[in-house]
Each structure stands twice: as structure tokens, then as C-alpha cells.
Protein backbone atom coordinates (compact mmCIF):
# COMPACT_ATOMS: atom_id res chain seq x y z
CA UNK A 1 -16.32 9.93 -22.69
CA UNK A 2 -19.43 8.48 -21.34
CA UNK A 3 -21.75 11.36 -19.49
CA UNK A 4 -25.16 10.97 -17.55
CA UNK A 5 -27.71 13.14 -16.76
CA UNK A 6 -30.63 12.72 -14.12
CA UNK A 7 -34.13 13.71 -13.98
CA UNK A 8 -37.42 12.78 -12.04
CA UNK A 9 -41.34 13.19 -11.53
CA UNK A 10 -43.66 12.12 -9.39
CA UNK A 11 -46.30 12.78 -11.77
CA UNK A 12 -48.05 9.54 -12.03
CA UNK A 13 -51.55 10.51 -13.88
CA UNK A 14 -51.12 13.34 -16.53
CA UNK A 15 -48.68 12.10 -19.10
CA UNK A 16 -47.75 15.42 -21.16
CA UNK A 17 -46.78 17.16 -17.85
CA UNK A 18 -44.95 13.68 -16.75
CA UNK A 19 -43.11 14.63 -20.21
CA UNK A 20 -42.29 18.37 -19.91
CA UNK A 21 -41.00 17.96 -16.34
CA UNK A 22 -38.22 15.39 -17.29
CA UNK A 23 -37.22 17.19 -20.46
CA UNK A 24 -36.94 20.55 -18.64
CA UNK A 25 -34.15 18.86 -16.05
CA UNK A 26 -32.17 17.47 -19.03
CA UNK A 27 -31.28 19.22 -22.15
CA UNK A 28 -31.82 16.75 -25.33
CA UNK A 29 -29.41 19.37 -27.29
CA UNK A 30 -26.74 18.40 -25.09
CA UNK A 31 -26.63 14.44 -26.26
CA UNK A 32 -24.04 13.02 -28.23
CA UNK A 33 -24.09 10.49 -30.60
CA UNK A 34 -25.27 7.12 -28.80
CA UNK A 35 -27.46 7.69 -25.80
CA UNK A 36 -29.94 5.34 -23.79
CA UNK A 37 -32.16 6.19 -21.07
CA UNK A 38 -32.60 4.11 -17.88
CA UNK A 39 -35.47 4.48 -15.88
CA UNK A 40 -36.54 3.29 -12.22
CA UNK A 41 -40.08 3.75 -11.15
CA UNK A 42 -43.31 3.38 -8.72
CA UNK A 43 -45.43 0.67 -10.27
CA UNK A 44 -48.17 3.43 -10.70
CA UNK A 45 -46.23 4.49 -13.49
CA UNK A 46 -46.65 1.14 -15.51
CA UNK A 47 -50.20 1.75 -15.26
CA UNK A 48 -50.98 5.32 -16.28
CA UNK A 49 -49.62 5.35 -19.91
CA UNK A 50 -46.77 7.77 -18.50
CA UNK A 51 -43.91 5.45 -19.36
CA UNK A 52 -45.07 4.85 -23.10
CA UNK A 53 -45.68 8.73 -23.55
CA UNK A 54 -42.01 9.26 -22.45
CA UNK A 55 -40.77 6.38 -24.78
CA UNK A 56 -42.46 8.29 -28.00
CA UNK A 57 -41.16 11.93 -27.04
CA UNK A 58 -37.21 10.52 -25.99
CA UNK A 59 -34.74 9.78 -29.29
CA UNK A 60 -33.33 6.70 -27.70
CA UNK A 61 -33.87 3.44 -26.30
CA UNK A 62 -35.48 3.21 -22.22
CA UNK A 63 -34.59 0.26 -19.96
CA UNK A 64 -35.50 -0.33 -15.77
CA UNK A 65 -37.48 -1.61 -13.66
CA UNK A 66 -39.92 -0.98 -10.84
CA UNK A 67 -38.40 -0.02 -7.36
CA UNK A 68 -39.90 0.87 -3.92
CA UNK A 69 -37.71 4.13 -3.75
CA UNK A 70 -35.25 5.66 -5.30
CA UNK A 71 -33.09 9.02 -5.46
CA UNK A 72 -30.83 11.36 -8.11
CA UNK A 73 -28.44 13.81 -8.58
CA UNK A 74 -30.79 16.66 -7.73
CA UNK A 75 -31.15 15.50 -3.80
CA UNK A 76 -34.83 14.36 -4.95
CA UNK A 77 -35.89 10.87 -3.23
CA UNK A 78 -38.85 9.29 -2.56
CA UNK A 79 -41.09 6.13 -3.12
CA UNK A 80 -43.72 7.56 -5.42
CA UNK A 81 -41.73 8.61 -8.40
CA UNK A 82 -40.25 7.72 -11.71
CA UNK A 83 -36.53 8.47 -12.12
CA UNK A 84 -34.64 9.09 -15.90
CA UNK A 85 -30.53 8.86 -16.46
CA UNK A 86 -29.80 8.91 -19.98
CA UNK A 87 -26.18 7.92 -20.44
CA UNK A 88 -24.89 9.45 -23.93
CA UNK A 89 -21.54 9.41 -25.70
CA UNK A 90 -19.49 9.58 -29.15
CA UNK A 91 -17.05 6.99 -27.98
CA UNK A 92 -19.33 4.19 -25.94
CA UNK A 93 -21.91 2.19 -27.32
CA UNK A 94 -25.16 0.63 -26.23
CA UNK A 95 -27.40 -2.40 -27.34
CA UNK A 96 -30.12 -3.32 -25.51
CA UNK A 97 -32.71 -6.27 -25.48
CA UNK A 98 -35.73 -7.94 -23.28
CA UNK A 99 -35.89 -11.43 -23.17
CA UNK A 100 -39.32 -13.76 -23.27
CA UNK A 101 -40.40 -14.69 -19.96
CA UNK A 102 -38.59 -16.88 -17.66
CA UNK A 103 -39.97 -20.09 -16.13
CA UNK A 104 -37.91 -22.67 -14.42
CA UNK A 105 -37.37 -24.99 -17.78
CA UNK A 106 -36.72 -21.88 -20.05
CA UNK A 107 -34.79 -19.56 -18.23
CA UNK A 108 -30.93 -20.80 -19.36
CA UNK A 109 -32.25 -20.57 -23.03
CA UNK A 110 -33.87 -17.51 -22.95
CA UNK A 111 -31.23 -15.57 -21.23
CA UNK A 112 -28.47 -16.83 -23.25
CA UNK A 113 -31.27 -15.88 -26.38
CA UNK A 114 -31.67 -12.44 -25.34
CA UNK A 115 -27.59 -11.94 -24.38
CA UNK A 116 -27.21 -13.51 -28.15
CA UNK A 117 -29.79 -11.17 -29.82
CA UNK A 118 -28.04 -8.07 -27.99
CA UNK A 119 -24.76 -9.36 -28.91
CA UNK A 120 -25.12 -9.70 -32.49
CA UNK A 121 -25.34 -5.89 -33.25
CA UNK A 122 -21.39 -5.87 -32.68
CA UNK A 123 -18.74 -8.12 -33.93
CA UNK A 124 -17.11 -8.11 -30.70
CA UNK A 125 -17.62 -9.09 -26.91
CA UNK A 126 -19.16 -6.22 -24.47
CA UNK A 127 -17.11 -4.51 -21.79
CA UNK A 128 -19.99 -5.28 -19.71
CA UNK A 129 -23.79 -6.11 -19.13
CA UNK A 130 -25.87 -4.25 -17.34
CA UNK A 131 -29.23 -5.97 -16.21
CA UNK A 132 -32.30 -5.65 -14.88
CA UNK A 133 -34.38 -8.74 -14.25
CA UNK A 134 -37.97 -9.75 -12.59
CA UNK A 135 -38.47 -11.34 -9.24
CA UNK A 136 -40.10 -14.25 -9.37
CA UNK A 137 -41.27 -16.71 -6.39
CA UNK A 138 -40.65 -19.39 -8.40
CA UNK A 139 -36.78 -18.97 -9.51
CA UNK A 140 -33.68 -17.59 -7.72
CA UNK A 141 -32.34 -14.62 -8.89
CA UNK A 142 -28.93 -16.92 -8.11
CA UNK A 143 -29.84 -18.99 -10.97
CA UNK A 144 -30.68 -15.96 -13.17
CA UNK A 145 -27.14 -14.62 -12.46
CA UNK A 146 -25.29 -18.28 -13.25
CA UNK A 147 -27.20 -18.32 -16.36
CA UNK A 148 -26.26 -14.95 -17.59
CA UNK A 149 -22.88 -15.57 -16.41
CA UNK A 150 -22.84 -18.59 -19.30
CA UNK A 151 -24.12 -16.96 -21.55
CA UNK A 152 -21.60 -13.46 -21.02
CA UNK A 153 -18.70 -16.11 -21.13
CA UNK A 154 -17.85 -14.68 -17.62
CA UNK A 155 -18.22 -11.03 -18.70
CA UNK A 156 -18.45 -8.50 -15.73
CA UNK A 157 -22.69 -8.36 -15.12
CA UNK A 158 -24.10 -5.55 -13.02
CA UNK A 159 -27.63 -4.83 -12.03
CA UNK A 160 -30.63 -5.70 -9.91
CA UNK A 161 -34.03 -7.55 -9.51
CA UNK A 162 -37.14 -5.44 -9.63
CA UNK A 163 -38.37 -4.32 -6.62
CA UNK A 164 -41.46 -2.61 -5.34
CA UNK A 165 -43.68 -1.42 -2.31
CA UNK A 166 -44.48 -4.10 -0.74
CA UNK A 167 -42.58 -6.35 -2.53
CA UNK A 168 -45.61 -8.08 -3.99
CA UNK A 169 -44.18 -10.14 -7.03
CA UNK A 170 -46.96 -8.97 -9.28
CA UNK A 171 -46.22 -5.51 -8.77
CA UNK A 172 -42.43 -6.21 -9.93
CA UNK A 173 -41.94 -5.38 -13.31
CA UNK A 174 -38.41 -4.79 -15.78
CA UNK A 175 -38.56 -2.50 -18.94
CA UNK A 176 -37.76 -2.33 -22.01
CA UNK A 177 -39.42 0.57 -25.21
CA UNK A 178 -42.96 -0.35 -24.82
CA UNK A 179 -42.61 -3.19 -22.68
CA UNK A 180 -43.37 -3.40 -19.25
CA UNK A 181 -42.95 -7.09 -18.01
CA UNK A 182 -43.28 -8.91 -14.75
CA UNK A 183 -40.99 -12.38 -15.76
CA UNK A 184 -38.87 -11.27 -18.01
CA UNK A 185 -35.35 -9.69 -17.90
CA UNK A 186 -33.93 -6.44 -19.50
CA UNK A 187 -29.80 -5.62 -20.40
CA UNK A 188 -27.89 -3.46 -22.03
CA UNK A 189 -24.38 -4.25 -23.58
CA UNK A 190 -21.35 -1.25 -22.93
CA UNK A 191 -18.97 -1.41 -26.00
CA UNK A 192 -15.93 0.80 -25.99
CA UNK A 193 -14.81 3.42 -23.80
CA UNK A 194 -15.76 2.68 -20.75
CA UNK A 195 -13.55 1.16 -17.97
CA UNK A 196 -16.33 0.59 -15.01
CA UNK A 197 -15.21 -0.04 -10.83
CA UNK A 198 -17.91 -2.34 -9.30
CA UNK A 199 -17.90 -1.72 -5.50
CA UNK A 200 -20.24 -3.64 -3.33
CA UNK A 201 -20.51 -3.69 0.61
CA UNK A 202 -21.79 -6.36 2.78
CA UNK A 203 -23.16 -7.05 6.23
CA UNK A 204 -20.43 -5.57 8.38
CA UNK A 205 -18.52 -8.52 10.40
CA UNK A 206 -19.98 -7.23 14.07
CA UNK A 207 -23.28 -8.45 12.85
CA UNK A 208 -21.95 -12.01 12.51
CA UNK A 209 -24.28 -13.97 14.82
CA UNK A 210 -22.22 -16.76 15.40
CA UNK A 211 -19.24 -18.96 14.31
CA UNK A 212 -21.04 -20.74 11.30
CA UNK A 213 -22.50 -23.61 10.28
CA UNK A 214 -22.08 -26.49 7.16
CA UNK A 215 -24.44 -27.30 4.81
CA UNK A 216 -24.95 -30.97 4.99
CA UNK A 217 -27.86 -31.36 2.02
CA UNK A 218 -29.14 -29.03 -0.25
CA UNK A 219 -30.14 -29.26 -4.02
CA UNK A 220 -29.17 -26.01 -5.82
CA UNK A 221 -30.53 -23.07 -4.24
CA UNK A 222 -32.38 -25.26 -1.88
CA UNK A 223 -31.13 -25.65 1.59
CA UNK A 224 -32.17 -28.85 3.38
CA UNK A 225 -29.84 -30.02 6.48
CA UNK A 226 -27.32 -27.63 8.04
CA UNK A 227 -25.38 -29.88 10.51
CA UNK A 228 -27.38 -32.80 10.20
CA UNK A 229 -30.02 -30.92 11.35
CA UNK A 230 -33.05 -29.87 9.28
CA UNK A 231 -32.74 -26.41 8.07
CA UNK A 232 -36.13 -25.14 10.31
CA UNK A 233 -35.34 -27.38 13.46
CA UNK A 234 -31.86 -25.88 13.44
CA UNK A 235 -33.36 -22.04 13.67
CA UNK A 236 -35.57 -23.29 16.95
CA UNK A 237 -33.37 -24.58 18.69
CA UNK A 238 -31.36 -21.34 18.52
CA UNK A 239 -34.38 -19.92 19.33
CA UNK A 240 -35.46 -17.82 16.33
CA UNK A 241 -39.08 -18.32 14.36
CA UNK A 242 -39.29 -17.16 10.78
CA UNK A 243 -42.41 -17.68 8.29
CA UNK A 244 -42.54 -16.91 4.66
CA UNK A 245 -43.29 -13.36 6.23
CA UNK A 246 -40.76 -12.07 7.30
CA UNK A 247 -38.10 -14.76 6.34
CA UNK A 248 -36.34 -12.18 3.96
CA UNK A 249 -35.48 -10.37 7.20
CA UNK A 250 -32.93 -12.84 8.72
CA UNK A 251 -29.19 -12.96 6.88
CA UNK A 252 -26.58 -15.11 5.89
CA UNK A 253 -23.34 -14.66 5.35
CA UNK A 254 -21.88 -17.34 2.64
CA UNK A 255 -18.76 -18.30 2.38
CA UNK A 256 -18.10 -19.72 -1.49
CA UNK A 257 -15.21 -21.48 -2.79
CA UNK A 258 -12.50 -19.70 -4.20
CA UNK A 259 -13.34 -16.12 -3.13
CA UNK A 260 -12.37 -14.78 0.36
CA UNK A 261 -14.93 -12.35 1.13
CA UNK A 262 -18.38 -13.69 2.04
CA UNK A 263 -20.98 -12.57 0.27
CA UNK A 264 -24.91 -11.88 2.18
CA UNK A 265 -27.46 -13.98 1.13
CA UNK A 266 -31.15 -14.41 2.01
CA UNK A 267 -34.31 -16.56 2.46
CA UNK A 268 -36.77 -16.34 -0.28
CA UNK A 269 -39.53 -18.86 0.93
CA UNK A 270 -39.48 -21.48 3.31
CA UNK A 271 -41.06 -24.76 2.20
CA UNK A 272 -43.24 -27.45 3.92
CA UNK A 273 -40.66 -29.79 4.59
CA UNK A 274 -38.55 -27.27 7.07
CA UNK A 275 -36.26 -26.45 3.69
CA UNK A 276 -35.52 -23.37 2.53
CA UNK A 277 -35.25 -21.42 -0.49
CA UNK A 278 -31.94 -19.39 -0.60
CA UNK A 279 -30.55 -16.42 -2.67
CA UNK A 280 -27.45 -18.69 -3.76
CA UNK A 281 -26.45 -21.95 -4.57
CA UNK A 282 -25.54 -23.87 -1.59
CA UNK A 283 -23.47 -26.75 -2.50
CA UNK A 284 -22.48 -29.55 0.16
CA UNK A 285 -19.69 -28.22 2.16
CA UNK A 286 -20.55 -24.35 2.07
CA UNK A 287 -20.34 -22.36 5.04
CA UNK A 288 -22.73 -20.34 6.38
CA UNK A 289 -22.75 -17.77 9.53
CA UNK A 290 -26.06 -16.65 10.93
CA UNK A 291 -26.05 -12.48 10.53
CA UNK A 292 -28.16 -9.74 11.44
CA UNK A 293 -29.40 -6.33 9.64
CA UNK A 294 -30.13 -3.42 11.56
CA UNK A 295 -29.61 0.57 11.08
CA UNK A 296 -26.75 1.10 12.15
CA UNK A 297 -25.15 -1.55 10.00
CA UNK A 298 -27.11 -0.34 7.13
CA UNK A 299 -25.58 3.55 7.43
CA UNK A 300 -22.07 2.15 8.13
CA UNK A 301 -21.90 -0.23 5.03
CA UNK A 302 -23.47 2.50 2.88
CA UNK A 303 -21.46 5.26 4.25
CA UNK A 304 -18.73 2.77 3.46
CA UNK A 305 -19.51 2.00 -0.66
CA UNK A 306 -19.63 5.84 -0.94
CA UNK A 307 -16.48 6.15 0.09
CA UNK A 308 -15.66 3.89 -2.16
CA UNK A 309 -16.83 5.33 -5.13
CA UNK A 310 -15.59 8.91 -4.01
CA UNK A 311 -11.77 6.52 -3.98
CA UNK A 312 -11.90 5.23 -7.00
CA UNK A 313 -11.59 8.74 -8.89
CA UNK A 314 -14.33 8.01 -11.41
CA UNK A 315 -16.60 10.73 -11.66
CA UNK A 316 -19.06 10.32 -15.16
CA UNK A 317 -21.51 8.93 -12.76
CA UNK A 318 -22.44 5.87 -10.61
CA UNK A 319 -25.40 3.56 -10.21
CA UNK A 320 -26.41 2.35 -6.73
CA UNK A 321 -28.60 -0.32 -6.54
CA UNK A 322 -28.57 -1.43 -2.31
CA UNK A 323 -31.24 -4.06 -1.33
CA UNK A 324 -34.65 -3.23 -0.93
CA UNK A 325 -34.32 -5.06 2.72
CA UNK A 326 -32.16 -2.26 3.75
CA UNK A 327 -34.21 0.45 3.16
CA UNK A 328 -37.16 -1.58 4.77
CA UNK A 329 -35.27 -2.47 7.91
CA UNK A 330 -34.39 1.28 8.39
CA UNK A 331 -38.54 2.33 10.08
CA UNK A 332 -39.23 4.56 11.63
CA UNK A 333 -36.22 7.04 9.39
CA UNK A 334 -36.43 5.36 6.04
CA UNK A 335 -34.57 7.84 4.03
CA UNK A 336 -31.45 7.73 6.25
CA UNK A 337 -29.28 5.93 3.33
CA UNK A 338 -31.14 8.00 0.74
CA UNK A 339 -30.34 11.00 2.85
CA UNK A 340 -26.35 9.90 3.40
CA UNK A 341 -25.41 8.87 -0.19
CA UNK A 342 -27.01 12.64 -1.68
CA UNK A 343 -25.05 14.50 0.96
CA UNK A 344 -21.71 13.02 0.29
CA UNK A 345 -22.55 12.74 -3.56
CA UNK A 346 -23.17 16.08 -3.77
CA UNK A 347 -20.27 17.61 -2.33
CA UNK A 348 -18.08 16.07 -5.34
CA UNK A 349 -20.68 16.84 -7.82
CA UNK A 350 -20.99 13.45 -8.91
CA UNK A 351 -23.96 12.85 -11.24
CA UNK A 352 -26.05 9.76 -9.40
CA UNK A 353 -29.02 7.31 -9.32
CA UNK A 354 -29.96 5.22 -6.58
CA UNK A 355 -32.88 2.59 -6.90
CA UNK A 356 -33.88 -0.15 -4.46
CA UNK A 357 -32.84 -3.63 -5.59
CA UNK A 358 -34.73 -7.34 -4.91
CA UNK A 359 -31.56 -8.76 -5.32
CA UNK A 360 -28.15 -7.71 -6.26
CA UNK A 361 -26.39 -9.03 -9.59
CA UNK A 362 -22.42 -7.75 -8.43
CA UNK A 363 -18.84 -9.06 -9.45
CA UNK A 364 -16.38 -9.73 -6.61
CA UNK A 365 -12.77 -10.44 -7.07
CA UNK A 366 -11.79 -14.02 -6.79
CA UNK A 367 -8.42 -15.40 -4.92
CA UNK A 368 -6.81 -15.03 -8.26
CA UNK A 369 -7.67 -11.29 -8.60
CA UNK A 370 -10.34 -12.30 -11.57
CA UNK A 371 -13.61 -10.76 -11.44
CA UNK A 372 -16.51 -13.40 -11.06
CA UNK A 373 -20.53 -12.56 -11.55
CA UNK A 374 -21.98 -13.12 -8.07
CA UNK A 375 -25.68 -13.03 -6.92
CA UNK A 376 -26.13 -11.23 -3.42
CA UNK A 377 -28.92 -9.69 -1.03
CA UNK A 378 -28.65 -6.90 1.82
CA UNK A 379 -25.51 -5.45 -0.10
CA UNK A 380 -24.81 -1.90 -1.13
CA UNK A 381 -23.76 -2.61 -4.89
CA UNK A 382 -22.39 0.36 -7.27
CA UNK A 383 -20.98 0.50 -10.57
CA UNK A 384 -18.80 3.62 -11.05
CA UNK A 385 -17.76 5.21 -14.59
């Protein structure tokens, strides 16, 4: 049986203390025989030393990434702190890797490289991947996903995009032992027991702007013509203005062949020639409807995946990773999601971590009841144990 145990510190400069306050939340004597140790954190803790200091006094592998807030089992959240689970077990196993860095002509190979070097430590396929992998202004996370996808042979992957305050792409970093890395991307493979529920929740319909539109040119993740119409031109003449700004602020819902749920999907950067640079591929023929994020819609949806998780009688321990847009769009009350997903957590005594995402790598169910590896943004996206 897989268990998980949570600690945090928001001590960012002196390392030994950084140390003693984690290992005084969980008890090392209480690990079983394979453990590993996932950690979410401030970017001030890639800088001080602190995470290497941890790596050499913990008896297991660390994995993570960077995120502009986060929150635990204890009822502990914040922005400015560094958060440990360390899942441990006799009867699950765990092998982790980091990959080289991605660019646009290496990424497919080095995924399916690191996937293949994390692989070959078992003689069998994993039950599922768990990932964390860098934002980058120069590659969709979309593409990340479909080339993970590959190289999983369809395999259920889970996980996020770094995030950070700000969202400044050189503040962004994954994790793995010693390495803290701003383009490259981070798994771990589950072998054995382990039966995981992924639960994700979207924009809810009532924020659907409109009726939707067709994409009528596009090249991969690149949207050029919706109706006819160039992408930019379209948005003014329904009156809404959006620069590379605050672009990430205005949703899509996307409708994708062969699943009947929509899926949310944003704008990374708009380009020059009124195209635009979406979370998703966007073949010919897609549907889109025009969506919009707000507060209320961010408590429901959340209030909504907690419920889900609470259903689904797991209880080992969950992983929420909800877009960093969300908690963002929330000002002036921030921590309202934070806030929600402790108190109803807590009552069941559910051990939990919650980290902001820059993009959410979730399966959804097909038509044909098969899971399928999906890129989103805006979601609320769990994985349950």
C-alpha cells in the first residue's frame, strides 16, 4: 500500500534549519522499502543551496518543480515556501529520470530518451507517469504532452508545467537530485500496486461566452483563421483587446475529436501576424467556444474536483495541481481555493499537496471509455491513490 506524508518550510536562507524543520513533520523511521520525495517550491529555494542540502540529508530520490503557491496536509499555504511529500511503500515502485533540455527540434527525442532511460530499470510497462516539465515560450506544453504520450505508448501521464510568481519563464524551473533546470522535464514511473483516479474539472458551462466558432487555418498549435477571419480581427470585432500581457487571461473551450467533454485551453503568445499561439493542437475543423474565468467559477469547479476525490473512496493521498491562472484571477482573496480544498480535505483526513500548475498534463476518458493523455489550462487536475 502506497502512503504519503507532507511537510513544508518557508525557510529560504539557512539550509540546516530548512533541514530540521521538514524532518521534524515526517518521521524517516516510518518509511518502507521504496520511497521518493516530491517537492514544489518558491524559486528562492533554487537559489539558496536549500534544495541540495535536503537532497544529501533525505535516503531517496527528490523530483518537482517551481510553483507560485502551494498548500499540504497540515492547512499550511502560501507563495513563499518549499513543500516535501515523500510517497513510500513495500509493494509500489518508483524510477525516476530528467531529461536534457528541450528545444523545438529535440524535444520528441529527448522525451522519448528520458521515458526510455526510466523505463529500462523494469522489465515491464509503468502503471503510470507522473511528470513535471518546464515552460518554455518557445514550445507548447501540448506538444510536450503528445510527445510523452508516444513515447508512454498511451500510458495514463499526470502532472504539470512549472510555474512561478510572476510567471517569468526564467524563473520556471523542474527538479530532479541535484538538478534544478529551466528546459528540461522531470518523471517518475509507478510500478505495481497502485490503481490511481485522475479527476480534472473545467471551466463550468455558464462561462461559455458564446455558441463557438471553427478553426479554418492553423498549423499545429498555431491558430491562424477562425471563420475565415484572422484569429486577432475576429477578437475586435467582438470587441475584446488582448496583448501578449494578459492574453493567458482569456479561455477557450476546445472541443477535440473523439472525446465529448471539452477540454480549456489558453493563449500563450500572440504573434505579429494576428496568429496565435494556443495550449493545444488545433487541427482544421476544431471547435472552439469563447469562455471566461472568474471567482466564482474558480471556487465552484474546485469545490467540484474535491468532491470528486472525496467520491472516489481513495484515501493514500491526492495531488492537485489547478492552473496557476486560477489562483491569479482570484485578487483581491487569493487563497480562496487554497482555503476550500484544506477545509474539506481535512475533515476526511486525507493526506494532500496542492501546487500551482503552468499547464495541466491530465487523462480524460474518450467516447470509447479509454483513457487518453490530454494537455489543458484553467483546469483543476488531481490524481487520487
Amino acid at each position: 500500500m502506497l502512503k504519503m506524508y507532507t511537510a513544508h518550510t518557508q525557510e529560504a536562507d539557512n539550509q540546516q534549519l530548512a533541514v530540521d524543520e521538514l524532518t521534524k513533520q515526517i518521521d524517516l523511521s516510518k518509511l518502507q522499502k521504496n520511497s521518493i520525495g516530491i517537492i514544489t517550491f518558491h524559486y528562492d529555494f533554487a537559489k539558496s543551496g536549500i534544495i541540495e542540502e535536503i537532497r544529501k540529508k533525505l535516503p531517496f530520490e527528490i523530483i518537482g518543480m517551481t510553483t507560485m503557491a502551494g498548500a499540504h496536509t497540515s492547512g499550511h499555504f502560501g507563495t513563499y515556501s518549499l513543500f516535501l511529500t515523500v510517497l513510500t511503500s513495500d509493494d509500489v515502485e518508483f524510477s525516476a529520470a530528467i531529461s536534457v533540455s528541450l528545444t523545438p527540434e529535440n524535444y520528441k527525442e529527448a522525451v522519448s530518451d528520458v521515458y526510455n532511460k526510466a523505463r529500462a530499470k523494469f522489465n515491464e510497462d509503468p502503471k503510470f507517469v507522473m511528470t513535471f516539465a518546464p515552460y518554455m515560450p518557445n514550445l507548447s506544453g501540448a506538444d510536450m504532452t503528445v510527445a510523452l504520450d508516444a513515447a508512454a505508448g498511451g500510458i495514463p501521464c499526470w502532472g504539470s508545467l512549472a510555474s512561478g510568481i510572476g510567471m517569468v519563464y526564467e524563473e520556471c524551473r523542474t527538479l530532479f537530485q541535484d538538478q534544478i533546470e529551466q528546459y528540461s522535464m522531470a518523471l517518475i514511473l509507478f510500478y505495481g500496486n497502485i490503481e490511481p483516479e485522475f479527476i480534472f474539472t473545467s471551466i463550468p458551462e455558464k462561462n461559455m461566452r458564446d455558441s463557438g466558432v471553427v478553426v479554418t487555418e492553423s498549423e499545429g498549435c498555431v491558430l491562424k483563421k477562425i471563420n475565415d477571419m484572422p484569429f486577432m480581427e475576429y477578437l475586435k470585432q467582438i470587441n475584446i483587446e488582448i496583448n501578449n500581457e494578459n492574453c493567458t487571461t482569456l479561455p477557450f473551450m476546445v472541443y477535440t475529436e473523439g472525446t465529448s467533454e471539452p477540454v480549456s485551453i489558453g493563449i500563450y503568445r500572440i504573434y505579429d501576424d494576428s496568429s496565435a499561439l494556443f495550449g493545444t493542437h488545433l487541427p482544421v475543423g476544431t471547435k472552439l467556444v469563447l469562455s471566461q474565468i472568474d471567482t466564482k467559477g474558480i471556487l465552484e469547479t474546485a469545490q467540484k474536483s474535491v468532491e470528486k476525490i472525496l467520491a472516489s473512496g481513495k484515501k493514500n493521498g491526492v495531488f492537485m495541481f489547478p492552473c496557476v491562472t486560477r489562483f491569479i484571477m482570484q485578487a483581491p482573496d487569493q487563497n480562496g481555493e487554497l482555503k476550500l480544498a484544506a477545509a474539506l480535505l481535512a475533515e476526511k483526513g486525507i493526506p494532500y499537496v496542492l501546487a500551482y500548475s503552468g499547464g495541466e498534463i491530465c487523462p480524460v476518458f474518450d467516447n470509447n471509455g479509454k483513457l487518453r493523455n490530454k494537455f489543458h489550462n484553467y483546469s483543476y487536475s488531481s490524481v487520487v491513490f
